[in-house]
N, C-alpha and C. Protein backbone atom coordinates (compact mmCIF):
# COMPACT_ATOMS: atom_id res chain seq x y z
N UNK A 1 -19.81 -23.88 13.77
CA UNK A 1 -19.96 -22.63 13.04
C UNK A 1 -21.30 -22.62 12.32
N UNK A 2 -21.58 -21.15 12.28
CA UNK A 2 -22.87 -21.07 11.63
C UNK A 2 -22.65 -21.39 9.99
N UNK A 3 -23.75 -21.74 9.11
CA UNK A 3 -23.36 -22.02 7.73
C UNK A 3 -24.04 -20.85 7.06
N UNK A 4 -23.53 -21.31 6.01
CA UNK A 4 -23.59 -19.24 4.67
C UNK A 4 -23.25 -17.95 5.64
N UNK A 5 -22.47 -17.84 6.74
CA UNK A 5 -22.27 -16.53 7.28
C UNK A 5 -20.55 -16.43 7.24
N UNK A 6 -19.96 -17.03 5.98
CA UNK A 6 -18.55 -17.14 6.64
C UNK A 6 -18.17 -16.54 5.03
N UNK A 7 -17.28 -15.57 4.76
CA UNK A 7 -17.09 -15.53 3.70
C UNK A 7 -16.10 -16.46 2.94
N UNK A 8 -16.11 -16.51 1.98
CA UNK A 8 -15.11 -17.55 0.79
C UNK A 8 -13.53 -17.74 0.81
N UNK A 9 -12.72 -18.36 1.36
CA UNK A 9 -11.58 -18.29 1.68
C UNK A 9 -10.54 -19.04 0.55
N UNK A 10 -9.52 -18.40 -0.16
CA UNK A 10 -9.77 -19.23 -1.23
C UNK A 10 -8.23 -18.73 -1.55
N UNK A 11 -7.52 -19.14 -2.54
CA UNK A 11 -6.37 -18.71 -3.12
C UNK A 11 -5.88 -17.58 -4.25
N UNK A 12 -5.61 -16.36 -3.65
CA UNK A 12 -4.93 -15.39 -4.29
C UNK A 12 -3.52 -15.04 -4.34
N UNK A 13 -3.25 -14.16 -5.56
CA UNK A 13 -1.72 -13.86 -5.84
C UNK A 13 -1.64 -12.25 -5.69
N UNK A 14 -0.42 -11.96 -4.72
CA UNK A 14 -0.33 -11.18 -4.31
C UNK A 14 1.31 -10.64 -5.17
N UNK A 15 1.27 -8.83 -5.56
CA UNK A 15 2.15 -8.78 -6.67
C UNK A 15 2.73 -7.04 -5.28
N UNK A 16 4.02 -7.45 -4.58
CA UNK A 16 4.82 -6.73 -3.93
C UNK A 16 5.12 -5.58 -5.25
N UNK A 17 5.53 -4.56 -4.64
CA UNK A 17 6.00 -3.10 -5.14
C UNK A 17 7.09 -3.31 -6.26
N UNK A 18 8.05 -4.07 -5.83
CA UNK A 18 9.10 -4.16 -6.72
C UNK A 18 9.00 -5.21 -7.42
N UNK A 19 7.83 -5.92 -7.81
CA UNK A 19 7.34 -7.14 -8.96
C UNK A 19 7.40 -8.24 -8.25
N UNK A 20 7.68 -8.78 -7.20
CA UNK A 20 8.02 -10.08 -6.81
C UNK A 20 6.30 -10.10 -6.32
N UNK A 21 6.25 -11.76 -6.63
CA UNK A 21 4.86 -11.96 -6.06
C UNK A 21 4.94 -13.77 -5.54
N UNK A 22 3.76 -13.71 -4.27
CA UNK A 22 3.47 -15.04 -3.94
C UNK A 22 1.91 -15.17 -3.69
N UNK A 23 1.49 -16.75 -3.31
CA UNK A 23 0.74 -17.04 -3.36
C UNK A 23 0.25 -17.08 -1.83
N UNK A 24 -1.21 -16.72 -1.28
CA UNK A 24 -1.64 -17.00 0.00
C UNK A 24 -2.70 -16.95 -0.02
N UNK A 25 -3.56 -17.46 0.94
CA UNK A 25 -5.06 -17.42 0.96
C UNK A 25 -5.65 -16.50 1.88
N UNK A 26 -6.98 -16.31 0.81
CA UNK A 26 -7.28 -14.41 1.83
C UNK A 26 -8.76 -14.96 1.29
N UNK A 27 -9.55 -13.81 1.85
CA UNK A 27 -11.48 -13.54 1.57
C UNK A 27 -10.89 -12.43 0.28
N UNK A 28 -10.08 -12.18 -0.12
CA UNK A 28 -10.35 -11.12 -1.14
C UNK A 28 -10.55 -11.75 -2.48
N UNK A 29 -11.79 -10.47 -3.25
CA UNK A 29 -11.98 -11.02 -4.33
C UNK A 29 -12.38 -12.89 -4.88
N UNK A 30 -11.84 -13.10 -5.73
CA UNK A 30 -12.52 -14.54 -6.31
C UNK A 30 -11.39 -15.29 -6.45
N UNK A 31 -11.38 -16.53 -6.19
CA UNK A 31 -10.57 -17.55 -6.45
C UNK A 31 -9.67 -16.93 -7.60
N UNK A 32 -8.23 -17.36 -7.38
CA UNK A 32 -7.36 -16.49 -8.39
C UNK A 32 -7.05 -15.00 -8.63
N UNK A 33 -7.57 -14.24 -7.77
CA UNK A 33 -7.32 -12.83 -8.24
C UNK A 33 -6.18 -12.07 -7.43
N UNK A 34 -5.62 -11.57 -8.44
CA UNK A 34 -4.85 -10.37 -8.20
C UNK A 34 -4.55 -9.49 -7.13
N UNK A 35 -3.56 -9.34 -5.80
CA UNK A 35 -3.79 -8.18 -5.33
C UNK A 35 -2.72 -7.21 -5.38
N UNK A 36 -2.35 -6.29 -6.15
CA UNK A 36 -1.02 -5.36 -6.48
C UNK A 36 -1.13 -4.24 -5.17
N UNK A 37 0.28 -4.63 -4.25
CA UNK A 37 0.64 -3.73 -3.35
C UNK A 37 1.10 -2.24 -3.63
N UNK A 38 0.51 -1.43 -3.46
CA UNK A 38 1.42 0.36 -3.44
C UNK A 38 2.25 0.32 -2.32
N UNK A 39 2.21 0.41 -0.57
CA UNK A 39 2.85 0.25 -0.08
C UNK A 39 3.10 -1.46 0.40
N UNK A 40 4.59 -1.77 0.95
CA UNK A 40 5.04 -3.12 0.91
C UNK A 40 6.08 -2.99 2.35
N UNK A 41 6.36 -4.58 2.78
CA UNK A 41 7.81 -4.19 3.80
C UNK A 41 8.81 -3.72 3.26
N UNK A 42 8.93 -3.82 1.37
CA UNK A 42 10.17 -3.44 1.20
C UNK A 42 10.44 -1.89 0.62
N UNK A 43 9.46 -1.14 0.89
CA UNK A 43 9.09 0.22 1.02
C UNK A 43 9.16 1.17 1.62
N UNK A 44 8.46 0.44 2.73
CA UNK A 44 7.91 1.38 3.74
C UNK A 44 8.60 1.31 4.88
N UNK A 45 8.80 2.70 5.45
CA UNK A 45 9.67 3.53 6.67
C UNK A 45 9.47 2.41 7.83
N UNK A 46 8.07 2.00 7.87
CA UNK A 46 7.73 1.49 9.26
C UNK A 46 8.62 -0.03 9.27
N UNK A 47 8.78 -0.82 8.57
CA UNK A 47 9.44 -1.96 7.90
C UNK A 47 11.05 -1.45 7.73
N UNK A 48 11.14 -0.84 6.90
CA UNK A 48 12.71 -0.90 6.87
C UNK A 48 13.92 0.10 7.46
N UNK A 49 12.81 1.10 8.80
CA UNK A 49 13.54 1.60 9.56
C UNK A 49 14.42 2.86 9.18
N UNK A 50 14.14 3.10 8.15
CA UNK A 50 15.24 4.35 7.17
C UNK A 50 14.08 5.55 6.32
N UNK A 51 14.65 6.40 5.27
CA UNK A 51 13.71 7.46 4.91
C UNK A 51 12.72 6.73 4.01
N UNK A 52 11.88 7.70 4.00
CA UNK A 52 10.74 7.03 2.46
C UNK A 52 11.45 6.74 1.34
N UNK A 53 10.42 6.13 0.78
CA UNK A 53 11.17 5.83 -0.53
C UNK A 53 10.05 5.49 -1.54
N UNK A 54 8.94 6.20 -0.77
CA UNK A 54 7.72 6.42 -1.69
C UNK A 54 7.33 7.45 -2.53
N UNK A 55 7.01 8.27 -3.27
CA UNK A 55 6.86 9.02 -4.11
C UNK A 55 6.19 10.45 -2.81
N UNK A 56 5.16 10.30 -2.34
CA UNK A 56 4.33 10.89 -1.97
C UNK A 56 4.93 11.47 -0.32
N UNK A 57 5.73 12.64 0.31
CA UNK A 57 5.83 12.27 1.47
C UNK A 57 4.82 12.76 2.56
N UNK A 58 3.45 13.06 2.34
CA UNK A 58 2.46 13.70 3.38
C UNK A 58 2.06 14.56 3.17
N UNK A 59 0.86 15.06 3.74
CA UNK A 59 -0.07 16.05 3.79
C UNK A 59 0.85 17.63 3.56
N UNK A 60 1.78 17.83 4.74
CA UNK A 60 2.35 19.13 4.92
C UNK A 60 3.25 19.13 3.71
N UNK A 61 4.12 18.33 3.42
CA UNK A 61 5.14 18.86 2.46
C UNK A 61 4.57 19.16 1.31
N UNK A 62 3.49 18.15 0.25
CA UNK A 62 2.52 18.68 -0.10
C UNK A 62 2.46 20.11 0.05
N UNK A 63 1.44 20.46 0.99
CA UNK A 63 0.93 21.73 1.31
C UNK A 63 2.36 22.88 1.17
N UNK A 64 3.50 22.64 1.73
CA UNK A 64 4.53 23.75 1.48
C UNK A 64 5.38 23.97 0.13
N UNK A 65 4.65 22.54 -0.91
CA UNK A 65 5.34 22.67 -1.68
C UNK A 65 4.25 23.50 -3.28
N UNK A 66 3.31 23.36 -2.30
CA UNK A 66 2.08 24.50 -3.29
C UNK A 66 2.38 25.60 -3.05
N UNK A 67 2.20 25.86 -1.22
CA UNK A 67 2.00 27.43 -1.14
C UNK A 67 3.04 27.85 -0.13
N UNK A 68 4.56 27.31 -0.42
CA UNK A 68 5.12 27.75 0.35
C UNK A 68 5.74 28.80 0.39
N UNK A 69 6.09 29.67 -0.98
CA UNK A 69 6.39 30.62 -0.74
C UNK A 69 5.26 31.80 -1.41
N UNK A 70 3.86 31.79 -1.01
CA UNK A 70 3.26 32.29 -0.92
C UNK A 70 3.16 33.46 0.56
N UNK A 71 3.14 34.66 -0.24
CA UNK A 71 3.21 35.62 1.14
C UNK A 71 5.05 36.23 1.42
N UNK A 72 5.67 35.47 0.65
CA UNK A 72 7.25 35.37 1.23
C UNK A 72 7.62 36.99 0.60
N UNK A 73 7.73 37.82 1.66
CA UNK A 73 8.23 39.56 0.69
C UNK A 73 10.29 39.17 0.25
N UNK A 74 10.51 40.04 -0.99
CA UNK A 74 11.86 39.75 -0.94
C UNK A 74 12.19 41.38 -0.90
């Protein structure tokens, strides 16, 4: 391997959605630092196969929930 072209590989703590946290080694940040997950496996649709359970659900619902009944005659 080439030398000084490799970045710093080193030990960080990683803090899951629902507070649980472990230790693994990554290039992020500096020896010891912090990385706090927003989405997690124990979250997210793609992982646990069932509805969201995130705050936020997408672009469109969003959007219909600004202007959805914009235009609507009664």
């Amino acid at each position: 391997m080439k030398k000084d072209i490799h970045p710093e590989y080193h030990t960080i703590k990683v803090v899951m959605t629902d507070g649980t946290t472990f230790e693994t080694k990554s290039t992020y940040g500096s020896e010891g630092a912090t990385l706090n997950l927003d989405i997690d496996p124990t979250s997210h649709p793609a992982w646990t196969g069932g509805p969201q359970r995130i705050g936020d659900r997408g672009r469109v619902s969003k959007f219909n929930q600004k202007f959805g009944s914009f235009g609507l005659k009664k």
